[in-house]
PDB file of N, CA and C in Angstrom:
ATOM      1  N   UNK A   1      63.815  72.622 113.340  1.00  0.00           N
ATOM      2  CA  UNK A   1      64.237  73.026 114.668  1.00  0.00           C
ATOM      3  C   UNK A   1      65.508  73.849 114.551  1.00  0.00           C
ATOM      4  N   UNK A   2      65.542  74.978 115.216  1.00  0.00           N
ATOM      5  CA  UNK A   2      66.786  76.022 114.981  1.00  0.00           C
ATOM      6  C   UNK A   2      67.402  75.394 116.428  1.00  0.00           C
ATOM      7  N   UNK A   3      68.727  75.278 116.428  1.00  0.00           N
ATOM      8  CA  UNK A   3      69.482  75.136 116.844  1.00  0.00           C
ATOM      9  C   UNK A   3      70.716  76.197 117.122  1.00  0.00           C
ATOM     10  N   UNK A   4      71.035  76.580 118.531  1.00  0.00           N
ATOM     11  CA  UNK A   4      71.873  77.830 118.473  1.00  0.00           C
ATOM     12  C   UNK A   4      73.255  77.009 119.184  1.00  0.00           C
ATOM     13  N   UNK A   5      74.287  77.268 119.150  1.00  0.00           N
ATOM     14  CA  UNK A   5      75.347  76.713 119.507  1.00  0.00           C
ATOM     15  C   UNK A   5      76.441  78.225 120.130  1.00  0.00           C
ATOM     16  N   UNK A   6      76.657  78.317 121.319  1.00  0.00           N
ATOM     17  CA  UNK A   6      77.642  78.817 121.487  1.00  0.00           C
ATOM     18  C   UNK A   6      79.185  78.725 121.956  1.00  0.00           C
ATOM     19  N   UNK A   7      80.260  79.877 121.004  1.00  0.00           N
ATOM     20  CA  UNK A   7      81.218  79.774 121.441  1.00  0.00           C
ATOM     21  C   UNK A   7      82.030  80.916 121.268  1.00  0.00           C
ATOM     22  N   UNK A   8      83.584  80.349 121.894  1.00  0.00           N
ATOM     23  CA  UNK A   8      84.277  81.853 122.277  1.00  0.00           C
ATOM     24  C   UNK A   8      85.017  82.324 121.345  1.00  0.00           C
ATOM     25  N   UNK A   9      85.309  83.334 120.654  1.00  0.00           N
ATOM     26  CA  UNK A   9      86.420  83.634 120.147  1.00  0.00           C
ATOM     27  C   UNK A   9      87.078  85.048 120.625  1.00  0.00           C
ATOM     28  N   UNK A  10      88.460  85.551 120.105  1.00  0.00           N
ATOM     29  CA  UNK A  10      88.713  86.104 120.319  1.00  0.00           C
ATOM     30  C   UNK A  10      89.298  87.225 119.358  1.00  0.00           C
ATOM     31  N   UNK A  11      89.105  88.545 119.927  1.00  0.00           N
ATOM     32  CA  UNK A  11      89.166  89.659 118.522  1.00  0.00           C
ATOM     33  C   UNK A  11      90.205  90.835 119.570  1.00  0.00           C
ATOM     34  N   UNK A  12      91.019  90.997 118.753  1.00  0.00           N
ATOM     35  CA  UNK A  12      91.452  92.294 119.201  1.00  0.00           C
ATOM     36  C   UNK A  12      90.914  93.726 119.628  1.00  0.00           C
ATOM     37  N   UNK A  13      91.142  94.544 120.159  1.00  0.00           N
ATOM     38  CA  UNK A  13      90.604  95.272 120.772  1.00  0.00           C
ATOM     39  C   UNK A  13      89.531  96.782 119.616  1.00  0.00           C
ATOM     40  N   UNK A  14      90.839  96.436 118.742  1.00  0.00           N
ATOM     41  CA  UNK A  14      90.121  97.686 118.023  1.00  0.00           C
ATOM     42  C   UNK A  14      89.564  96.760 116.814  1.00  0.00           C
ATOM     43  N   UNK A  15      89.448  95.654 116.659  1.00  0.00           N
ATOM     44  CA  UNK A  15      88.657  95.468 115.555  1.00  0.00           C
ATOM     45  C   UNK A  15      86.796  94.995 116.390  1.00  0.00           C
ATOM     46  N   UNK A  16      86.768  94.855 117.954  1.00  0.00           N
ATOM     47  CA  UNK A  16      85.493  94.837 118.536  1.00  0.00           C
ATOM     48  C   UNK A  16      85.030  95.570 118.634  1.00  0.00           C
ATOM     49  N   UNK A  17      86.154  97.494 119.096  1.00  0.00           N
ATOM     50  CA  UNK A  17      85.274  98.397 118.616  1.00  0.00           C
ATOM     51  C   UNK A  17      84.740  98.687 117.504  1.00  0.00           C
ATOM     52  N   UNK A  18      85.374  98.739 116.172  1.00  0.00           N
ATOM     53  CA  UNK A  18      84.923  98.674 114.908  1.00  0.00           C
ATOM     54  C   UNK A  18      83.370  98.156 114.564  1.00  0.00           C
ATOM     55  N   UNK A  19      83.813  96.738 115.089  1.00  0.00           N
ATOM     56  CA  UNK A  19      82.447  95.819 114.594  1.00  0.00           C
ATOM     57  C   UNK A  19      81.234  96.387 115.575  1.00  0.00           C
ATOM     58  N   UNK A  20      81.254  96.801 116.807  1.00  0.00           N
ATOM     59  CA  UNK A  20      80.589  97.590 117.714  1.00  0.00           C
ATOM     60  C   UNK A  20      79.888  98.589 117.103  1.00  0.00           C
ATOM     61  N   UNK A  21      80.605  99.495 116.674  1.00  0.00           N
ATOM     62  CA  UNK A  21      80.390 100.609 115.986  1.00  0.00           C
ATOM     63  C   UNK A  21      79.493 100.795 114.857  1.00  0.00           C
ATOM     64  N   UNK A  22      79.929  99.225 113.894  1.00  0.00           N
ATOM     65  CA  UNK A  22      78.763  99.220 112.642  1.00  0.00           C
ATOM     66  C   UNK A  22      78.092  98.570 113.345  1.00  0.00           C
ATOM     67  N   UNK A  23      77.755  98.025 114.369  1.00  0.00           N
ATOM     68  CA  UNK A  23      76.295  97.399 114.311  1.00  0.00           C
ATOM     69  C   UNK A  23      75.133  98.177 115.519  1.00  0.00           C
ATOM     70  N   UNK A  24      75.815  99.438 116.229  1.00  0.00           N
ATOM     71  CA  UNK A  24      75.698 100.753 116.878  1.00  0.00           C
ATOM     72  C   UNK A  24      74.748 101.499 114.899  1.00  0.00           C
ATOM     73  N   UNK A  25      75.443 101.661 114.158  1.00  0.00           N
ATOM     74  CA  UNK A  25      74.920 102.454 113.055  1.00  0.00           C
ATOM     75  C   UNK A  25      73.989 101.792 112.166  1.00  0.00           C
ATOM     76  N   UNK A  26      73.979 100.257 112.171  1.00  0.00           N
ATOM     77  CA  UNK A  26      73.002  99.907 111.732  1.00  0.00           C
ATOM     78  C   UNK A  26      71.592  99.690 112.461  1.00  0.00           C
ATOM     79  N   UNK A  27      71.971 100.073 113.677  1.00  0.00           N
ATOM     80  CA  UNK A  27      70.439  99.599 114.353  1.00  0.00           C
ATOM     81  C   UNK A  27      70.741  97.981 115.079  1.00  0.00           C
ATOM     82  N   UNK A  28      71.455  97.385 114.603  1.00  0.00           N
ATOM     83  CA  UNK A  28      71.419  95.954 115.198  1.00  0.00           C
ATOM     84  C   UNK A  28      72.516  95.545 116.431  1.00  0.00           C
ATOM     85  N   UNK A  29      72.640  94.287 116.687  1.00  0.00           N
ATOM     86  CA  UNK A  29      73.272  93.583 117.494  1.00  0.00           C
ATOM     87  C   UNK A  29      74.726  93.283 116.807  1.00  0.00           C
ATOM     88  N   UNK A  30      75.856  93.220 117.971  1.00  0.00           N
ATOM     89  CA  UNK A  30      76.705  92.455 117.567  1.00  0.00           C
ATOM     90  C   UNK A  30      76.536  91.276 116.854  1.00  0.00           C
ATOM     91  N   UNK A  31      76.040  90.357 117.456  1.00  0.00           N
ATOM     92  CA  UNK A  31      75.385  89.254 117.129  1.00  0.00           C
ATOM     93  C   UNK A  31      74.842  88.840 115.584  1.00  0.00           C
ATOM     94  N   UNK A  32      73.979  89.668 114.965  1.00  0.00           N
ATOM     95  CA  UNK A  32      73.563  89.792 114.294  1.00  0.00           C
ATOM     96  C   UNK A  32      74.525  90.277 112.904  1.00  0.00           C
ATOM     97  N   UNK A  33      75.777  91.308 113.178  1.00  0.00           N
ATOM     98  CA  UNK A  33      76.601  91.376 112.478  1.00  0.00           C
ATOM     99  C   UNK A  33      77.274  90.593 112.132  1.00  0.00           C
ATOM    100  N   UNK A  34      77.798  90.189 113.233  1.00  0.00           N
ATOM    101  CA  UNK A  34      78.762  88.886 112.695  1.00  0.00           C
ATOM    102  C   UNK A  34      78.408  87.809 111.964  1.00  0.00           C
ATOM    103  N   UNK A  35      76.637  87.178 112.331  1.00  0.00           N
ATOM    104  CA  UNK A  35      76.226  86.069 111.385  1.00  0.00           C
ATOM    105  C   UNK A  35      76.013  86.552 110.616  1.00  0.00           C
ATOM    106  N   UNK A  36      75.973  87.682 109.906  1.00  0.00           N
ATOM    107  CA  UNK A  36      76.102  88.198 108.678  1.00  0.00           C
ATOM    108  C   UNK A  36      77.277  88.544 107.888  1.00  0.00           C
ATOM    109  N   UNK A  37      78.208  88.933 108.487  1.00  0.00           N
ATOM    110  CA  UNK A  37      79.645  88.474 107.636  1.00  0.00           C
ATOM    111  C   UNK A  37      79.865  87.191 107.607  1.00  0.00           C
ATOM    112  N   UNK A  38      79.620  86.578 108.749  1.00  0.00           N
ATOM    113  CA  UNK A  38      80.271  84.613 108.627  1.00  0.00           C
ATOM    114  C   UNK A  38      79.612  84.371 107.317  1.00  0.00           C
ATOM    115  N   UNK A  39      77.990  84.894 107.111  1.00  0.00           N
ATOM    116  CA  UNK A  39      77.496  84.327 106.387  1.00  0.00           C
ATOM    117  C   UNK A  39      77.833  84.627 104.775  1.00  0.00           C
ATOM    118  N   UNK A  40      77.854  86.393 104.410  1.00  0.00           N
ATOM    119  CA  UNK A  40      79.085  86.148 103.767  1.00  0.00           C
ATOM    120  C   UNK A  40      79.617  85.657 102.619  1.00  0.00           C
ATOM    121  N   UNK A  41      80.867  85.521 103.752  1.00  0.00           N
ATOM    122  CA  UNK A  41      82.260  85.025 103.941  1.00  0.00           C
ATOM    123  C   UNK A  41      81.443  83.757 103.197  1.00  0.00           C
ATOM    124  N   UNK A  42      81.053  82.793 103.995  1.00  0.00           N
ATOM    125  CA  UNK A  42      81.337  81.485 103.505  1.00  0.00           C
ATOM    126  C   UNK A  42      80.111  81.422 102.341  1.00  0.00           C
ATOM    127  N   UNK A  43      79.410  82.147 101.860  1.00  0.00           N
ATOM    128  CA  UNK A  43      78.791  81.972 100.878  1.00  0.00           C
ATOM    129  C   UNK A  43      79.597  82.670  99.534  1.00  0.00           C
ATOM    130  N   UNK A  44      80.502  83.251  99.810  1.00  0.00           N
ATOM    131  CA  UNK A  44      81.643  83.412  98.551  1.00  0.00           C
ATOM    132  C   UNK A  44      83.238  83.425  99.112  1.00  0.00           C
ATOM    133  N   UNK A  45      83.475  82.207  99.184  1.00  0.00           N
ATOM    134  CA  UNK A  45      84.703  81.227  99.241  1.00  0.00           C
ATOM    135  C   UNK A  45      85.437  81.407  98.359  1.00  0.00           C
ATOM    136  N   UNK A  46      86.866  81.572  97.730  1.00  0.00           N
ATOM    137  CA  UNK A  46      87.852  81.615  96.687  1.00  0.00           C
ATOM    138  C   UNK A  46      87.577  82.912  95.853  1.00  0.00           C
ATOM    139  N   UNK A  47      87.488  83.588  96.206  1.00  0.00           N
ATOM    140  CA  UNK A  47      87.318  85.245  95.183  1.00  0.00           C
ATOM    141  C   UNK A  47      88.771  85.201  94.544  1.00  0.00           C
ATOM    142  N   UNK A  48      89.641  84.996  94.996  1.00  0.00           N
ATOM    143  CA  UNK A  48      91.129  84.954  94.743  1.00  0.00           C
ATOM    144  C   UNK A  48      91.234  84.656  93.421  1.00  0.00           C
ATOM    145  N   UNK A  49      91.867  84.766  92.426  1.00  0.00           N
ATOM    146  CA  UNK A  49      92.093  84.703  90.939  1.00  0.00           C
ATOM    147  C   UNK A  49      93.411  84.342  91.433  1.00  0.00           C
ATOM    148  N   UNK A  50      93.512  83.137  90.598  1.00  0.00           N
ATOM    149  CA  UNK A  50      94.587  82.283  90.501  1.00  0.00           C
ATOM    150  C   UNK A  50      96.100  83.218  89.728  1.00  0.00           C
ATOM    151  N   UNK A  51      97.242  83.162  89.879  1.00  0.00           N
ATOM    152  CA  UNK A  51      98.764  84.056  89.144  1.00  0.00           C
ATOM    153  C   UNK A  51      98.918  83.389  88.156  1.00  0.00           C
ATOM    154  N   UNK A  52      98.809  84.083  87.551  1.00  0.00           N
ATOM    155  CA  UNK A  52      99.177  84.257  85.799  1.00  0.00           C
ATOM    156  C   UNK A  52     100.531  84.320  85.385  1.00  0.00           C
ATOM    157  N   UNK A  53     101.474  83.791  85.251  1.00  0.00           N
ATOM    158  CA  UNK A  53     102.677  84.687  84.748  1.00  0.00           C
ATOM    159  C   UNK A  53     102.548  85.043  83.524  1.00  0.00           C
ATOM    160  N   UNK A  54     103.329  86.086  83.563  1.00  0.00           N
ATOM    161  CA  UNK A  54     102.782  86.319  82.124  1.00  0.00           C
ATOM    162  C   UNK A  54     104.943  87.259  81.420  1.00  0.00           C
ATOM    163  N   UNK A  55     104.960  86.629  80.373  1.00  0.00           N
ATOM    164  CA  UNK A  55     106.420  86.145  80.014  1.00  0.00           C
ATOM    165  C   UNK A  55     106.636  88.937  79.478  1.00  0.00           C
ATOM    166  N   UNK A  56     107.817  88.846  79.870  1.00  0.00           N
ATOM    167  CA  UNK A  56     108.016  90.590  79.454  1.00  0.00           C
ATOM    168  C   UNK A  56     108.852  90.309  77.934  1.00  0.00           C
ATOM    169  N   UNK A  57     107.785  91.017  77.602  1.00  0.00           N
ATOM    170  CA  UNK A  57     108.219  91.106  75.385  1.00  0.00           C
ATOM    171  C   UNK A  57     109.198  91.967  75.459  1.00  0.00           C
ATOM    172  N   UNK A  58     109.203  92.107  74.021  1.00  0.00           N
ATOM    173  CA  UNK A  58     109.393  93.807  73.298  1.00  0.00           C
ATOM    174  C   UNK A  58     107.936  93.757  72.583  1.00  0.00           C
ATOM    175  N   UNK A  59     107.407  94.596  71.802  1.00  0.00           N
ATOM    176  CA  UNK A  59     106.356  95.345  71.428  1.00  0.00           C
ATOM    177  C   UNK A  59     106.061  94.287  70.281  1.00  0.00           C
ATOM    178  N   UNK A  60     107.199  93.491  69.494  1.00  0.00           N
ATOM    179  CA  UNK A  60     106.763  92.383  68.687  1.00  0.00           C
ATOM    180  C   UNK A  60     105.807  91.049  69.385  1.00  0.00           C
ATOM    181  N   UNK A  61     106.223  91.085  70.605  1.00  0.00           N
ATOM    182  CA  UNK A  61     105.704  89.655  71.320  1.00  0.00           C
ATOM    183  C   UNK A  61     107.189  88.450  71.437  1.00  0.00           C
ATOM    184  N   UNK A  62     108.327  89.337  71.356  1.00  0.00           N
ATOM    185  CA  UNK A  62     109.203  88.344  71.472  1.00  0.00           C
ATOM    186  C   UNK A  62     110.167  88.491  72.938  1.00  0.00           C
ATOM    187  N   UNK A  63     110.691  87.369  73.448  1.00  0.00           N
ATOM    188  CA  UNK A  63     111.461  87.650  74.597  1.00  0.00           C
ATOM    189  C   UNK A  63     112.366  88.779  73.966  1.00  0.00           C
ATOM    190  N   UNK A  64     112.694  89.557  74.929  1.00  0.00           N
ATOM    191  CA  UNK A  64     114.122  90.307  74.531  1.00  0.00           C
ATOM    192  C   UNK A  64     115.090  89.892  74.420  1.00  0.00           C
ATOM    193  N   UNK A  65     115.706  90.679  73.737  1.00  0.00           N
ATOM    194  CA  UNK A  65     117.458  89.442  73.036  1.00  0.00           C
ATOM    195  C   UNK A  65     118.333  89.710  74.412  1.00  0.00           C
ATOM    196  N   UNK A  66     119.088  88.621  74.102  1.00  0.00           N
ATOM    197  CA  UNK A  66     119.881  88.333  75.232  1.00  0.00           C
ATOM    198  C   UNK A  66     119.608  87.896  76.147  1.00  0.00           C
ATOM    199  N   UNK A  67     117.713  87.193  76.598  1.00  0.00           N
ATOM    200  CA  UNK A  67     117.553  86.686  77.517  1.00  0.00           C
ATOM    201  C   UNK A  67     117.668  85.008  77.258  1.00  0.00           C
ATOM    202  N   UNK A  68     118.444  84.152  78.076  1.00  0.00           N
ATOM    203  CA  UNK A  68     118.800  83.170  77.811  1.00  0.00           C
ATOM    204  C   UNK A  68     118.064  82.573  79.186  1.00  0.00           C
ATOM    205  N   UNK A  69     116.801  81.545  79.000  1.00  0.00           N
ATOM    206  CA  UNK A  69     115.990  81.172  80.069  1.00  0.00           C
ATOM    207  C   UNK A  69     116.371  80.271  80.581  1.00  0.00           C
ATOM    208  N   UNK A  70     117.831  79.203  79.885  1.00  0.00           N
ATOM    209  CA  UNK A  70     118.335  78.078  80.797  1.00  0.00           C
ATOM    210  C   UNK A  70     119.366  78.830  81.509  1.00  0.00           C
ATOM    211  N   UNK A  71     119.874  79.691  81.731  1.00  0.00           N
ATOM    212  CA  UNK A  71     120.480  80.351  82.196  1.00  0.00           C
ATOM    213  C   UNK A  71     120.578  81.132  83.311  1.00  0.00           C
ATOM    214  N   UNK A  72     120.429  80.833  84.725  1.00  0.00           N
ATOM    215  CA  UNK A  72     119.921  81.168  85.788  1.00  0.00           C
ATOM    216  C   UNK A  72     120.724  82.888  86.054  1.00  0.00           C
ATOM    217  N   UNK A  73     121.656  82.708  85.857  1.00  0.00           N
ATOM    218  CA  UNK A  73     122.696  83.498  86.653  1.00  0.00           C
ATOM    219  C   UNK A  73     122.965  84.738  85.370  1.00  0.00           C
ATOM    220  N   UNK A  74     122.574  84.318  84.328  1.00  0.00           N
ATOM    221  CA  UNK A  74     122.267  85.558  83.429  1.00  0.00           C
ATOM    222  C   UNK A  74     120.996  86.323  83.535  1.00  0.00           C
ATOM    223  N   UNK A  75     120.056  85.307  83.831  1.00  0.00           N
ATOM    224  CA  UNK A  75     118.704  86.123  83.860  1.00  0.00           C
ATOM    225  C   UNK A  75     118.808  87.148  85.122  1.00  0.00           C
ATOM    226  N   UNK A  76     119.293  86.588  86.013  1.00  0.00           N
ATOM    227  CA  UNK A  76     120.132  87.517  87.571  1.00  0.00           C
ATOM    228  C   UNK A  76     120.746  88.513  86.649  1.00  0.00           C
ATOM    229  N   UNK A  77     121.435  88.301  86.092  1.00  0.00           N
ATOM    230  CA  UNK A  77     122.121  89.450  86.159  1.00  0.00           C
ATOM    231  C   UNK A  77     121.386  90.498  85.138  1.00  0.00           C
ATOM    232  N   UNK A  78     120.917  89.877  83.973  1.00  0.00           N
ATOM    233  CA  UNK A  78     120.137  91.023  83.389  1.00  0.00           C
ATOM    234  C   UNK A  78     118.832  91.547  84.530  1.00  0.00           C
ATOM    235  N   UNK A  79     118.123  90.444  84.841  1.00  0.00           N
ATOM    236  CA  UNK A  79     117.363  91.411  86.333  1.00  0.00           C
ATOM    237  C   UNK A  79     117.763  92.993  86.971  1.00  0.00           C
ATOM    238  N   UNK A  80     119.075  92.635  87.168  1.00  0.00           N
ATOM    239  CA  UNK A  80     119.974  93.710  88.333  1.00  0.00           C
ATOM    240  C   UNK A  80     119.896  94.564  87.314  1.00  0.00           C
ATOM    241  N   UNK A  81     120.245  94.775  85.973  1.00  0.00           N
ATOM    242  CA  UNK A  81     120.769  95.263  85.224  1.00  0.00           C
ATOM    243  C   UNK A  81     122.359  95.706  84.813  1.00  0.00           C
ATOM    244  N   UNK A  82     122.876  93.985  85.717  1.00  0.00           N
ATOM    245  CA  UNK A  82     124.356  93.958  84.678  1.00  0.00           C
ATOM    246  C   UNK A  82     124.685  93.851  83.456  1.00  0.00           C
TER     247      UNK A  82
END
């Protein structure tokens, strides 16, 4: 049994024309667009790639000299480039 449920949301003005517009060029319904992005959307969840840090060498693979990492207020200042 299909079951339809409705409700309201709300979209700014130029992103309803937008979505209007592609579903004006595809031949279809608003309606029909949108359960197709929701759908989507929630069928690929977390695309996001997790931050890496990743530590700045010299060309050997070693920190650069003079960076002292317990050292808050030096790493500041080499940052700035004092």
């Amino acid at each position: 049994m299909l079951l339809c449920v409705r409700t309201t949301i709300d979209l700014d003005e130029q992103l309803f024309r937008e979505l209007k517009e592609e579903a004006a060029r595809r031949g279809t319904t608003l309606r029909q667009l949108l359960h197709e992005y929701l759908r989507k959307a929630k069928a690929a969840p977390g695309r996001r790639t997790k931050y890496r840090f990743r530590w700045k060498t010299d060309p050997r693979g070693q920190i650069q000299p003079g960076v002292r990492l317990n050292d808050r207020e030096s790493l500041f200042d080499l940052m700035e480039g004092r």
